[in-house]
Protein backbone atom coordinates (compact mmCIF):
# COMPACT_ATOMS: atom_id res chain seq x y z
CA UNK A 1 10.30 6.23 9.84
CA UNK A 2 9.92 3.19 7.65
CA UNK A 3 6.78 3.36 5.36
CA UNK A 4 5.53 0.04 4.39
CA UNK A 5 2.12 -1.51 2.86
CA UNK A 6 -0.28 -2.45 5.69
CA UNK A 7 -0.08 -5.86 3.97
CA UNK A 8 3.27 -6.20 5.66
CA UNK A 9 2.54 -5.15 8.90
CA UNK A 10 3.15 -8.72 10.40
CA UNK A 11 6.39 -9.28 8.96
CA UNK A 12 7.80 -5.60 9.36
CA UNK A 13 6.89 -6.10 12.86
CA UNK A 14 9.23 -9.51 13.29
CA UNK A 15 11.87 -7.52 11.79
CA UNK A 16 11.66 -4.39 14.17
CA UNK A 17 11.21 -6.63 16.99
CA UNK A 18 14.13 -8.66 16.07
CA UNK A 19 16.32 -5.05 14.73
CA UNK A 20 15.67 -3.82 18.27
CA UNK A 21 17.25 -6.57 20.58
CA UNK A 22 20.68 -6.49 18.42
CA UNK A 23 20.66 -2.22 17.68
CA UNK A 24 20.74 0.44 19.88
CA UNK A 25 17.44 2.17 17.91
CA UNK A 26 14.01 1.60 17.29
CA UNK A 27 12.00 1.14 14.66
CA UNK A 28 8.75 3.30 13.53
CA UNK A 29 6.31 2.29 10.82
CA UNK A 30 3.62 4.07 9.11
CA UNK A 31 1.79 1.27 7.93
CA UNK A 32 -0.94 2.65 5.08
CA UNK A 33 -2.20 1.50 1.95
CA UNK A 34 -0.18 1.81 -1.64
CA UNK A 35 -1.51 4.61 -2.33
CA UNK A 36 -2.07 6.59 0.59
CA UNK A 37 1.90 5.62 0.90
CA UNK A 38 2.71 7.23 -2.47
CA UNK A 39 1.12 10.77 -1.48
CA UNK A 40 2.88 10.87 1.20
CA UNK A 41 5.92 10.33 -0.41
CA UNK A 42 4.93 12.94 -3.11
CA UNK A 43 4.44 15.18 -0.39
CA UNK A 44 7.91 14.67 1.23
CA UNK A 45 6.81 12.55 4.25
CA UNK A 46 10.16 12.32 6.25
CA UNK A 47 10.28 8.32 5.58
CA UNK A 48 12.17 5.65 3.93
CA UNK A 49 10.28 3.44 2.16
């Protein structure tokens, strides 16, 4: 799962879309603000960020 700011929602979603014709996975996003983002991450959210 790919955490991102909801400010890149538009992009990150051109990039999945265009990751997924040329991978054999998909793409998840947990799109959230900056700091909603960071306590997850300071909570261990299974992510990559």
């Amino acid at each position: 799962m790919e955490c991102a700011a909801v400010s890149l929602k538009n992009k990150s979603d051109e990039i999945a879309a265009s990751s997924e014709q040329t991978e054999s996975y998909s793409v998840v996003f947990n799109f959230a603000g900056s700091l909603q983002l960071a306590h997850q991450v300071i909570a261990d959210a299974p992510a990559t960020v």
